[in-house]
Protein backbone atom coordinates (compact mmCIF):
# COMPACT_ATOMS: atom_id res chain seq x y z
CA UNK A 1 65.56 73.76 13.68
CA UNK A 2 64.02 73.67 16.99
CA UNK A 3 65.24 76.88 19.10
CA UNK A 4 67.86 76.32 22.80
CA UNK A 5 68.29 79.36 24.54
CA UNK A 6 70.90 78.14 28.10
CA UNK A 7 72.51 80.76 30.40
CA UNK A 8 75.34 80.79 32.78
CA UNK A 9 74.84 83.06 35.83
CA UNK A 10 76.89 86.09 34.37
CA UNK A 11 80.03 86.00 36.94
CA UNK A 12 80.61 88.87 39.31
CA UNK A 13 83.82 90.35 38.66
CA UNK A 14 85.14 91.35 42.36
CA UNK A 15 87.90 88.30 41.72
CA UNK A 16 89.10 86.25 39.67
CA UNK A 17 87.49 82.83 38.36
CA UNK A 18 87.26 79.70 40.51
CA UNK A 19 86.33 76.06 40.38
CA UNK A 20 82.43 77.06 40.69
CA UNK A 21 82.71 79.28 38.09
CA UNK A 22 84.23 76.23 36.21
CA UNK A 23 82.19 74.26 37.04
CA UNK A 24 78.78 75.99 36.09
CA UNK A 25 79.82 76.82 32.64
CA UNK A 26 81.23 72.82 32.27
CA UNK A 27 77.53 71.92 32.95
CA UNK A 28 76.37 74.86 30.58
CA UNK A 29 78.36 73.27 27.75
CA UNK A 30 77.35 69.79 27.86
CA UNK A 31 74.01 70.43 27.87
CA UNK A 32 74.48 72.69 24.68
CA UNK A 33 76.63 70.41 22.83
CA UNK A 34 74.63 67.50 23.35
CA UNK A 35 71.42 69.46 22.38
CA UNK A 36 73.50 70.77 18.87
CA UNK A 37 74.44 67.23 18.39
CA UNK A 38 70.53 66.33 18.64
CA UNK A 39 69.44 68.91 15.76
CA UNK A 40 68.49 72.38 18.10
CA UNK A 41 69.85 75.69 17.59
CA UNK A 42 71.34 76.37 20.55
CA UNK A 43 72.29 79.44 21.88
CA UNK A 44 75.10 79.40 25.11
CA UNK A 45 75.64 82.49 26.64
CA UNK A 46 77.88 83.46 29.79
CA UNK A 47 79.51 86.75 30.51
CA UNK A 48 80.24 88.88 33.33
CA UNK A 49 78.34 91.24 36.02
CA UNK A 50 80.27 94.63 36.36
CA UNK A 51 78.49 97.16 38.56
CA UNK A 52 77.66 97.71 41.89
CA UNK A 53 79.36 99.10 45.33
CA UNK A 54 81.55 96.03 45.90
CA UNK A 55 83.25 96.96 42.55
CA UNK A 56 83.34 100.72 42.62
CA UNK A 57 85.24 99.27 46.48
CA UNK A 58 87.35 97.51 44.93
CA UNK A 59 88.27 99.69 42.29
CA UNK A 60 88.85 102.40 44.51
CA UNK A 61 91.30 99.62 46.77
CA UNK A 62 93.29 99.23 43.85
CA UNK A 63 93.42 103.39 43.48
CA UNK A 64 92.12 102.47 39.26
CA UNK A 65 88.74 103.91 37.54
CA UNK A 66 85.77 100.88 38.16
CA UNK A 67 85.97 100.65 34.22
CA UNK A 68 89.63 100.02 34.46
CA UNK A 69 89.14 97.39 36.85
CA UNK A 70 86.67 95.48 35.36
CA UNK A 71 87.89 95.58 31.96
CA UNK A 72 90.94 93.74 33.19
CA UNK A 73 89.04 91.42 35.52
CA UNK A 74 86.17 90.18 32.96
CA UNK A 75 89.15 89.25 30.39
CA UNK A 76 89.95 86.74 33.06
CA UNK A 77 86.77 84.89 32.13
CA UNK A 78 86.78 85.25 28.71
CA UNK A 79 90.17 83.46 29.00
CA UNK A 80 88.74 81.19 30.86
CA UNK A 81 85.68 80.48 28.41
CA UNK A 82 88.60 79.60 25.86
CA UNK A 83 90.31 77.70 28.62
CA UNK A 84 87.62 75.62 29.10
CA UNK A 85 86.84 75.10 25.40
CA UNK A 86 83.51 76.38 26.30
CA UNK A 87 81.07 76.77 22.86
CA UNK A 88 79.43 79.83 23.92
CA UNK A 89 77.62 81.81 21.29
CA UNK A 90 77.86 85.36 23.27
CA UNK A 91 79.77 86.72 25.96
CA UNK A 92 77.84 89.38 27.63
CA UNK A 93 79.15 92.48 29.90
CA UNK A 94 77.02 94.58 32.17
CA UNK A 95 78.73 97.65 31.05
CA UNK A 96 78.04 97.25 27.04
CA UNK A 97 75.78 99.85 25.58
CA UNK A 98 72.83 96.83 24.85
CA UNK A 99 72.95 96.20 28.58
CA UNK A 100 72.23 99.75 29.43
CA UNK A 101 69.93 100.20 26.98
CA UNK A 102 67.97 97.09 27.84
CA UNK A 103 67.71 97.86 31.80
CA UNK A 104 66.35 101.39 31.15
CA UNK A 105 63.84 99.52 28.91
CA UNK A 106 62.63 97.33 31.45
CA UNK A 107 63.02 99.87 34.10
CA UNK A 108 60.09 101.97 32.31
CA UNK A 109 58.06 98.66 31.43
CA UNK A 110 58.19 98.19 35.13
CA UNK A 111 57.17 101.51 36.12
CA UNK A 112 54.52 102.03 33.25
CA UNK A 113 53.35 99.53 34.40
CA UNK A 114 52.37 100.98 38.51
CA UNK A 115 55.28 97.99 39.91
CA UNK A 116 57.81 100.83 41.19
CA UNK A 117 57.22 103.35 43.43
CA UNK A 118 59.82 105.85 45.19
CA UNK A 119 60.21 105.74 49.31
CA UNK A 120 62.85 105.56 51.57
CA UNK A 121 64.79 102.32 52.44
CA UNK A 122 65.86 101.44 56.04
CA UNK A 123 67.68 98.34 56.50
CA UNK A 124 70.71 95.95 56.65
CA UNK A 125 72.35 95.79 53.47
CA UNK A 126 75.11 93.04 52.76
CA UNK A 127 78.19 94.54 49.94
CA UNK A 128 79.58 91.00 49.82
CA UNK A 129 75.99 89.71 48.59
CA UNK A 130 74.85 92.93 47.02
CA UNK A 131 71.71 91.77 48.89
CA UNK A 132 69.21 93.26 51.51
CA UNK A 133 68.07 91.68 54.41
CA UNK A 134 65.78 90.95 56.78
CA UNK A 135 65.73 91.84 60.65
CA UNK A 136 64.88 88.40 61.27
CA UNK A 137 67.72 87.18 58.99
CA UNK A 138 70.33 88.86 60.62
CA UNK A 139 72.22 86.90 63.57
CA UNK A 140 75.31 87.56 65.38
CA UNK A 141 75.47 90.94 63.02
CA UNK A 142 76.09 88.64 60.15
CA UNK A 143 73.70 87.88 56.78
CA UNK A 144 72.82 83.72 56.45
CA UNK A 145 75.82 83.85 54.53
CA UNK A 146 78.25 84.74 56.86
CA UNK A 147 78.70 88.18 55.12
CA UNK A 148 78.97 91.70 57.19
CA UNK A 149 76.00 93.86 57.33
CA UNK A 150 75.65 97.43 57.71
CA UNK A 151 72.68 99.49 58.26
CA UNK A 152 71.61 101.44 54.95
CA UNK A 153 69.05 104.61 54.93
CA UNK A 154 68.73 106.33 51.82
CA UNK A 155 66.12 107.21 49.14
CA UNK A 156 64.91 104.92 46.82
CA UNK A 157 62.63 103.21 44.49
CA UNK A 158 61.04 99.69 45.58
CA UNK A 159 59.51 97.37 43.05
CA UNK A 160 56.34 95.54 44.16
CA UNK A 161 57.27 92.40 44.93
CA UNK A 162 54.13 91.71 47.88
CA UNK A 163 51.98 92.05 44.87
CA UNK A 164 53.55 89.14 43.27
CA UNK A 165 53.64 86.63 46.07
CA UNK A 166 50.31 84.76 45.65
CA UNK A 167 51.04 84.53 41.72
CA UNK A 168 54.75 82.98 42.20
CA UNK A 169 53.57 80.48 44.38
CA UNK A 170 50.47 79.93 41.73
CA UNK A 171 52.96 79.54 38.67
CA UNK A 172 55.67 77.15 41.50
CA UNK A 173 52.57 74.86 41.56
CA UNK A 174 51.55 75.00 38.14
CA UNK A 175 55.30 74.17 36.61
CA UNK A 176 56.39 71.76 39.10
CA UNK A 177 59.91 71.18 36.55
CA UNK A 178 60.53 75.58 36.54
CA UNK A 179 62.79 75.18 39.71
CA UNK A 180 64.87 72.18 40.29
CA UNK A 181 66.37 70.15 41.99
CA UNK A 182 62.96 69.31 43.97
CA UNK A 183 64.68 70.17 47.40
CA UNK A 184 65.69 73.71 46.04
CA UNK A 185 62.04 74.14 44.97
CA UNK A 186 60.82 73.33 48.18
CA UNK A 187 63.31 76.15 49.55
CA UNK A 188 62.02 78.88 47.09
CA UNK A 189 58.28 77.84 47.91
CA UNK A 190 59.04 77.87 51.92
CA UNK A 191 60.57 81.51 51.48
CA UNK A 192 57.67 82.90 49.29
CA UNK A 193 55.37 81.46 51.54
CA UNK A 194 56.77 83.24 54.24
CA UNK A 195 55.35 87.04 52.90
CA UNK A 196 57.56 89.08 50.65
CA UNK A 197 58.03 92.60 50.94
CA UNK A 198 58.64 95.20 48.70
CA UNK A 199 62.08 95.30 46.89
CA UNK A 200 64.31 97.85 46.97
CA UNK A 201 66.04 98.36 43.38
CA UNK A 202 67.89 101.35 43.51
CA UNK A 203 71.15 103.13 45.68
CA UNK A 204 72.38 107.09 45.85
CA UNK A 205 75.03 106.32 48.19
CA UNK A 206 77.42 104.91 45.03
CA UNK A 207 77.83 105.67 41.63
CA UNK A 208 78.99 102.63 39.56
CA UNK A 209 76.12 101.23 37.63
CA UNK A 210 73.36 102.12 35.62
CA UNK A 211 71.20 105.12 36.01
CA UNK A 212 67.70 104.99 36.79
CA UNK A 213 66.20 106.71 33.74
CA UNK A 214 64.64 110.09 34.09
CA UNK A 215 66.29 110.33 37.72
CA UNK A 216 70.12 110.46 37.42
CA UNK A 217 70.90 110.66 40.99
CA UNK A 218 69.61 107.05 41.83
CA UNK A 219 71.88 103.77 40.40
CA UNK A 220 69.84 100.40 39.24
CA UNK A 221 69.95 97.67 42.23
CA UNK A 222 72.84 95.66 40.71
CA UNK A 223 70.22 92.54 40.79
CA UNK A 224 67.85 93.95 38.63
CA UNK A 225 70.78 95.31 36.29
CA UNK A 226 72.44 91.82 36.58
CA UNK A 227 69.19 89.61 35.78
CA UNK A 228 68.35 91.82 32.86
CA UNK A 229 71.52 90.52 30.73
CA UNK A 230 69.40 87.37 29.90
CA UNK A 231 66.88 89.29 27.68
CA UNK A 232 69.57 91.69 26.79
CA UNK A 233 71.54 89.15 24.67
CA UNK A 234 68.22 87.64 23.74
CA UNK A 235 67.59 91.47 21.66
CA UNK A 236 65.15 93.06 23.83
CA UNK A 237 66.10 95.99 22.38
CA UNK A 238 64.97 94.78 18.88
CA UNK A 239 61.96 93.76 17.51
CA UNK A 240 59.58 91.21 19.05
CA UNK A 241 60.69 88.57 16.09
CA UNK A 242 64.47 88.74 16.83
CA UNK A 243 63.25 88.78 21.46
CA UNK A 244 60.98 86.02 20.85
CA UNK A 245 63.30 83.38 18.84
CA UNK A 246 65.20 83.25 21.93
CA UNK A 247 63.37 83.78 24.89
CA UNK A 248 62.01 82.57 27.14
CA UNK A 249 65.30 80.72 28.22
CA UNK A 250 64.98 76.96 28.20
CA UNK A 251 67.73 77.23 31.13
CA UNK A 252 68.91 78.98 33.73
CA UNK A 253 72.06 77.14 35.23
CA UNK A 254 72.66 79.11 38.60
CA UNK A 255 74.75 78.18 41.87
CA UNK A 256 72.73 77.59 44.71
CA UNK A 257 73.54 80.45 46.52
CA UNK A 258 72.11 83.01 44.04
CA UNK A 259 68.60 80.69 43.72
CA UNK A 260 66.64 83.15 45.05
CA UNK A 261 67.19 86.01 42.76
CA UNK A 262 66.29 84.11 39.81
CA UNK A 263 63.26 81.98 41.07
CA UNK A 264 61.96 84.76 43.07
CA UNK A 265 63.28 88.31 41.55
CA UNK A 266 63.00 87.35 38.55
CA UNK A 267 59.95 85.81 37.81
CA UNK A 268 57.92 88.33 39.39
CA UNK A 269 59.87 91.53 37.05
CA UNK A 270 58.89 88.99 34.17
CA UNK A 271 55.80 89.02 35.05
CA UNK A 272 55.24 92.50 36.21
CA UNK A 273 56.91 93.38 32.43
CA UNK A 274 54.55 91.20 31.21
CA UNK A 275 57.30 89.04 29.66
CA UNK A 276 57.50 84.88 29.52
CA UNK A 277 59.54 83.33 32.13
CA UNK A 278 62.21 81.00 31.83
CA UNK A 279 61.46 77.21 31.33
CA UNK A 280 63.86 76.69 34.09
CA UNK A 281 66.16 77.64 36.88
CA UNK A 282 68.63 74.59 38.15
CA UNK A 283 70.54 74.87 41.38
CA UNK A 284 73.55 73.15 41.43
CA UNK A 285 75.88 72.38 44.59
CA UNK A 286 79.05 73.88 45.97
CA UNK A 287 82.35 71.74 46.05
CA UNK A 288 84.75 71.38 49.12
CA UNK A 289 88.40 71.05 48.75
CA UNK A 290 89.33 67.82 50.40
CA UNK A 291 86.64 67.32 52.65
CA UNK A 292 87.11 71.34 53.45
CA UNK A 293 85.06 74.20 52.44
CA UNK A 294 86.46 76.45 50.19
CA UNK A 295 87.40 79.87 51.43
CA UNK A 296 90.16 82.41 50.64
CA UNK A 297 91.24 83.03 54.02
CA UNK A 298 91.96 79.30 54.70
CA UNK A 299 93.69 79.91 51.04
CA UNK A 300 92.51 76.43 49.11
CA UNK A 301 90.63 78.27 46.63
CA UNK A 302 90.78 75.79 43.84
CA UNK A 303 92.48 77.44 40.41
CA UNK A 304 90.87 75.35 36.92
CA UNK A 305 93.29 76.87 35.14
CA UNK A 306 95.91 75.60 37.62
CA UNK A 307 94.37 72.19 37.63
CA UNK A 308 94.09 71.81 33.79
CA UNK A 309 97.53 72.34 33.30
CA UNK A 310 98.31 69.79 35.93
CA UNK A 311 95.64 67.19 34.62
CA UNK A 312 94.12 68.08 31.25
CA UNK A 313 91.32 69.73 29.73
CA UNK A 314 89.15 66.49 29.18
CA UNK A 315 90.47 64.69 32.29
CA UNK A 316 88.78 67.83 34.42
CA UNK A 317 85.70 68.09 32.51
CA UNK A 318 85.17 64.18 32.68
CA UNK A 319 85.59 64.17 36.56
CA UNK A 320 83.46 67.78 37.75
CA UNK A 321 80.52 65.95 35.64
CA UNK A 322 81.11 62.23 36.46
CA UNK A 323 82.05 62.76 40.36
CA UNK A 324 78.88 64.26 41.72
CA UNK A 325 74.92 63.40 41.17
CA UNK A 326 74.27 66.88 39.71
CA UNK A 327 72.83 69.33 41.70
CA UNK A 328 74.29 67.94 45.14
CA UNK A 329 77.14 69.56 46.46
CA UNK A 330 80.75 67.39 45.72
CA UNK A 331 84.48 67.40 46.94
CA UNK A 332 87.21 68.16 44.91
CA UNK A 333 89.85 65.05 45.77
CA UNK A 334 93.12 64.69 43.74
CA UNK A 335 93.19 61.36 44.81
CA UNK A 336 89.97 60.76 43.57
CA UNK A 337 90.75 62.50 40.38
CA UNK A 338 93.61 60.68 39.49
CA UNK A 339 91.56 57.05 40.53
CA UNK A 340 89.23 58.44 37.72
CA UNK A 341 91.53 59.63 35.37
CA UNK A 342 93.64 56.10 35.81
CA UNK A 343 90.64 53.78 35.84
CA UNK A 344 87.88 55.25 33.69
CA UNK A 345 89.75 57.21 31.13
CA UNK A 346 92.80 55.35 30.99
CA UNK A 347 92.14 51.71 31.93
CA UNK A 348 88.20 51.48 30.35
CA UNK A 349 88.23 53.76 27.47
CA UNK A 350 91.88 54.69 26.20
CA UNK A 351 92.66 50.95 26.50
CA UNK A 352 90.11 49.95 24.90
CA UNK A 353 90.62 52.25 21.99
CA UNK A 354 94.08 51.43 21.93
CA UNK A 355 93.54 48.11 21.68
CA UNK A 356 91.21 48.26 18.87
CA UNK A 357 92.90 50.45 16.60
CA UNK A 358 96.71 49.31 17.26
CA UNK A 359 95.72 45.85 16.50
CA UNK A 360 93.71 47.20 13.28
CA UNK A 361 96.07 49.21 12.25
CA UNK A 362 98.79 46.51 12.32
CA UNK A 363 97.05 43.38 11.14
CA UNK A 364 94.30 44.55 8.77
CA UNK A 365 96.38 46.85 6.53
CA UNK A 366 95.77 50.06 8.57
CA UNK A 367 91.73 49.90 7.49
CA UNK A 368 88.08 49.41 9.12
CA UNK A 369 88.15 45.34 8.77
CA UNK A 370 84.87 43.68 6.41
CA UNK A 371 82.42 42.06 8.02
CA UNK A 372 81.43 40.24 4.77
CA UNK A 373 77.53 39.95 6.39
CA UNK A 374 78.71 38.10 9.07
CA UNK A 375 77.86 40.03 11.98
CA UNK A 376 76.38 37.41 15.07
CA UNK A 377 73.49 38.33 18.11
CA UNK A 378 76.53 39.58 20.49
CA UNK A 379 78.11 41.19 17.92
CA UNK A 380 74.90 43.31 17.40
CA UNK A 381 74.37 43.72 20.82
CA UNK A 382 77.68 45.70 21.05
CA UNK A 383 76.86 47.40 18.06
CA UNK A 384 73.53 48.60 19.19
CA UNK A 385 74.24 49.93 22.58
CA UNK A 386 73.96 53.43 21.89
CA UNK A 387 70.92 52.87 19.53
CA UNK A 388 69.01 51.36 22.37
CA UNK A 389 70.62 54.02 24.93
CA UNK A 390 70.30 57.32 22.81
CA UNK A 391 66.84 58.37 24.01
CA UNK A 392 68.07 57.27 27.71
CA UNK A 393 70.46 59.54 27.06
CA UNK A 394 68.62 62.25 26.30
CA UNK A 395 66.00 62.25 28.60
CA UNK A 396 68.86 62.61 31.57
CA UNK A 397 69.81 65.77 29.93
CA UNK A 398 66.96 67.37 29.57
CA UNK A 399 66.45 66.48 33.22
CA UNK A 400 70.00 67.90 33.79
CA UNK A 401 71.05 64.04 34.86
CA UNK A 402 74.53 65.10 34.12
CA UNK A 403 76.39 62.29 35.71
CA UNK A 404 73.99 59.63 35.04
CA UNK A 405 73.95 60.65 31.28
CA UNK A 406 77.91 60.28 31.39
CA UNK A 407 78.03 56.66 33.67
CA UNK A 408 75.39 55.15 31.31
CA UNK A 409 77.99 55.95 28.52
CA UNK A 410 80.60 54.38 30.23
CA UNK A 411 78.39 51.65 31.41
CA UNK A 412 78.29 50.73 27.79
CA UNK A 413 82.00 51.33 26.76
CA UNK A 414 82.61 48.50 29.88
CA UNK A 415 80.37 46.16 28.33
CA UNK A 416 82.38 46.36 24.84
CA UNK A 417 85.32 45.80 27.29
CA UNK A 418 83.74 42.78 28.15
CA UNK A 419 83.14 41.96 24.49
CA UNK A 420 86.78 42.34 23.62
CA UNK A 421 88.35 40.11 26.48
CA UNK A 422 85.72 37.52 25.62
CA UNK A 423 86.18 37.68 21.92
CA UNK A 424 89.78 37.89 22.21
CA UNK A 425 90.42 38.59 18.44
CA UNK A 426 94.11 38.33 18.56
CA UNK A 427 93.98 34.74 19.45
CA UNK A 428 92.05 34.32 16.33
CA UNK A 429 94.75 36.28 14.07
CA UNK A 430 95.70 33.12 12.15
CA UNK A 431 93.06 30.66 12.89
CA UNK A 432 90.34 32.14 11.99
CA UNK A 433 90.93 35.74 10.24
CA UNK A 434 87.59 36.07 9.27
CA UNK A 435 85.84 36.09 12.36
CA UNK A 436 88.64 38.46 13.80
CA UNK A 437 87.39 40.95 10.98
CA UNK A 438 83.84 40.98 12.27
CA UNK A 439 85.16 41.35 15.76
CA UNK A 440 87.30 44.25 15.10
CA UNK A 441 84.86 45.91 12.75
CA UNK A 442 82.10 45.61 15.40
CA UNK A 443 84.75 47.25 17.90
CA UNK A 444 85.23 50.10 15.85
CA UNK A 445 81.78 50.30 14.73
CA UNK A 446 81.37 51.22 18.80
CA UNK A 447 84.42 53.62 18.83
CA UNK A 448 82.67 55.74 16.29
CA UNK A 449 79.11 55.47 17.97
CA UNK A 450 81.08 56.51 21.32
CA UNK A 451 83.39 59.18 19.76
CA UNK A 452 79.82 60.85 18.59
CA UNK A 453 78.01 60.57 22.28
CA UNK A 454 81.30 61.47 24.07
CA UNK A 455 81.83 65.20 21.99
CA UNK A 456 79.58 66.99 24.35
CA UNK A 457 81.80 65.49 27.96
CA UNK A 458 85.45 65.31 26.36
CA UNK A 459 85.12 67.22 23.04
CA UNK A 460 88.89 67.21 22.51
CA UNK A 461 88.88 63.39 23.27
CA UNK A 462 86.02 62.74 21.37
CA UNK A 463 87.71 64.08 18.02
CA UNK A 464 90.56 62.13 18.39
CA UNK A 465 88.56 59.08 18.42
CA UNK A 466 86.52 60.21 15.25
CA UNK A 467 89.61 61.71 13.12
CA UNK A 468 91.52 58.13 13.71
CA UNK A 469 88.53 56.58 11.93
CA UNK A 470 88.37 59.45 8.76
CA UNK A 471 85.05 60.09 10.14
CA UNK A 472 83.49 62.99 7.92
CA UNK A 473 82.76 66.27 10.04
CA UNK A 474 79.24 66.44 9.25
CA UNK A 475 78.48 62.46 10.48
CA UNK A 476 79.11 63.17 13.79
CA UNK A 477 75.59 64.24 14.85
CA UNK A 478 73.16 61.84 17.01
CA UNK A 479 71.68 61.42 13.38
CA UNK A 480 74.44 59.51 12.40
CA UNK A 481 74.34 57.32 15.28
CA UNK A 482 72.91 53.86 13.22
CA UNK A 483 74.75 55.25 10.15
CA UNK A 484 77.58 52.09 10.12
CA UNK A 485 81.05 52.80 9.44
CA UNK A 486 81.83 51.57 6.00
CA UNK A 487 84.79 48.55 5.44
CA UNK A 488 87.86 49.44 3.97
CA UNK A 489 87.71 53.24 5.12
CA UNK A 490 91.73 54.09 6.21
CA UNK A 491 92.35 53.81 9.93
CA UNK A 492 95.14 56.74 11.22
CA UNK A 493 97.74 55.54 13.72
CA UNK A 494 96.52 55.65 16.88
CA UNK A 495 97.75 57.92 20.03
CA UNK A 496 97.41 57.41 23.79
CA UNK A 497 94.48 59.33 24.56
CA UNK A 498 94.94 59.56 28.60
CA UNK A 499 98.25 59.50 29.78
CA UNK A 500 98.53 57.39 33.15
CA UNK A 501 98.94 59.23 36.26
CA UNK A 502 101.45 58.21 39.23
CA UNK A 503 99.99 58.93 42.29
């Protein structure tokens, strides 16, 4: 089996989980159930980043040991992973004993190597951002993100990132897909281009993280710790066979804010360790809160947890992927929400289905109708949509064409919509029974190709659809796409698979 190695940005554990957070992982798993469902081995990992000054703060707010605090803190998002019905294959803390192990290891690859030296830094220093800046980024005493500053002079090692500029921008031009979308790449280039300076990657002025080996008194840069969980779950610390199954990642899902430490950082420790780099590092957008941006002062920090239980597991996961072109940023509407819930789940695809398998189920002695070979052109055009779709389909997602993978789905469930009305096979109960069997059998035929392409968007929904038709567990794979349900198989009673929503 061909190898899929796809990350989450591992979540910073100063509060608890949001929409973004949500949102990123949502992306995260449709890509890896859709690439499963295609024959790879995929391997999903998320997890959570636990060191650094903002957390020993925090910790020390809250009058609790850091360890304390983010034990109880990175449970949040493990609940949330099962929340979400996320299909991660590892769930990765900063503070486990492979992490540790892992940084030092590339810590003394790095300085083997003559990339860190040990000076003094002078500078502004962000704790929201865990990020150094600039003089010339710096306006109205503020970081580009709106984040407090404060002036930071201490000891400590830099890593040589001026010796990687000219090579970054060599390896941007030479792999035009490794940062997308195109706009972010253009933002990455545009900074790089602009001269890089040397990178500080260590603090004395806090405790909480890992020590610098050989110099105790010195804590890893929280970037450097935080990047290095990628190869850590990918067994760095093992031998090269076990490293190089996995890496280099195929993905790197990241929000946009945090672009520049993994197209830029990154890369050049990669290289500097003399390691592969990633395939890829996608950027996707921020959401707004109806029309407002989200903020926890103005207090309409959006809760999925909150809005599952309000909505629905599938219903959410439908609309974060359908609602935006991914990698743009999107608002978060109920209104909207419910107009998709009502009218594409409801209305196109639970009607459909209930219409289908009610009318089955009632008139055709609760079993997939025969055919008897008499299948017509526009009943083979319904039943071929997905065969003629399917590499469509997959070329969006390895593009990460999330929302145009799931509207060309639901492009085809309308035109079997269209089929049904025009058909009309309950007109044709007693006059012509026949013909009603090849209509219905063709409908279902679709059900079961759609049930298959709709387990990586609405997983839940998805094996409804499949269980109602006794479809086996192991014919549910993109293989199994032309496979042809067989006549006679028993049809289960159907239930409402999206509840209508008063608005």
């Amino acid at each position: 089996m061909k190898n899929f190695y796809i990350t989450t940005p591992i979540y910073y554990v100063n509060d608890v989980p949001h929409i973004g957070h949500a949102y990123t992982s949502l992306a995260c798993d449709v890509i890896s159930r859709f690439k499963r469902l295609d024959g790879y081995d995929v391997f999903f990992l998320t997890g959570t980043d636990e060191h650094g000054q903002k957390v020993e703060k925090a910790a020390k707010n809250k009058d609790i040991k850091p360890i304390d605090f983010v034990n109880n803190v990175s449970s949040n998002f493990r609940n949330l992973s099962k929340t979400l019905n996320l299909s991660n294959n590892d769930f990765i803390r900063t503070t486990e004993q492979r992490h540790l192990e892992s940084c030092q290891k590339l810590w003394k690859k790095l300085l083997e190597s003559g990339n860190i030296y040990l000076d003094k830094y002078s500078g502004w220093y962000s704790v929201r951002d865990e990020a150094f800046f600039g003089e010339n980024e710096i306006q109205n005493g503020l970081a580009p993100t709106g984040a407090k500053v404060e002036w930071v002079e201490e000891p400590s090692y830099f890593f040589k990132l001026s010796d990687w500029q000219d090579r970054l921008l060599a390896f941007y031009r030479e792999n035009e897909g490794f940062i997308l979308p195109k706009t972010r790449r253009n933002e990455v280039i545009s900074f790089v281009e602009g001269g890089l300076k040397d990178l500080s990657i260590s603090r004395t002025s806090f405790n909480w993280g890992v020590k610098v080996p050989n110099d105790e008194n010195h804590i890893m840069y929280v970037w450097l710790d935080a990047l290095t969980n990628y190869i850590t779950a990918a067994n760095y610390n093992s031998n090269n066979n076990d490293f190089s199954k996995l890496w280099p990642a195929d993905i790197h899902m990241v929000g946009k804010d945090i672009l520049r430490f993994h197209a830029v950082y990154w890369p050049a420790f990669l290289m500097a360790a003399d390691l592969p780099l990633p395939k890829r590092i996608f950027a996707h957008g921020w959401w707004t809160n109806e029309g407002e941006k989200i903020s926890k002062s103005v207090g309409n920090v959006i809760d999925p947890i909150t809005i599952i239980n309000d909505f629905g597991l599938d219903q959410i996961r439908y609309f974060l992927i359908r609602e935006v072109p991914f990698g743009n940023d999107g608002d978060f509407s109920k209104n909207q929400l419910i107009l998709r819930i009502n009218s594409d789940l409801a209305n196109n695809l639970g009607n459909l289905y209930q219409r289908v398998i009610s009318f089955s189920f009632k008139f055709c002695n609760q079993m997939v109708p025969n055919h008897n070979n008499n299948i017509q052109d526009e009943d083979l055009k319904v039943i071929e949509l997905f065969s003629k779709s399917i590499n469509i389909l997959k070329k969006q997602i390895d593009e990460q064409k999330l929302d145009e993978c799931i509207k060309l789905i639901w492009k085809n469930i309308t035109e079997a919509n269209k089929y049904i009305d025009t058909q009309a096979p309950w007109s044709l109960k007693d006059k012509n029974p026949e013909r009603m069997s090849v209509i219905l059998y063709t409908l279902i035929e679709f059900l079961r190709q759609a049930g298959i392409m709709l387990q990586p968007f609405i997983p839940d929904t998805a094996e409804k659809i499949l269980d109602s038709l006794s479809i086996n567990i192991n014919k549910r794979t993109f293989e199994n796409i032309d496979d042809r349900i067989s006549p006679n198989i028993v049809i289960n009673k159907p239930e409402v698979l999206f509840p209508r929503i008063d608005n």
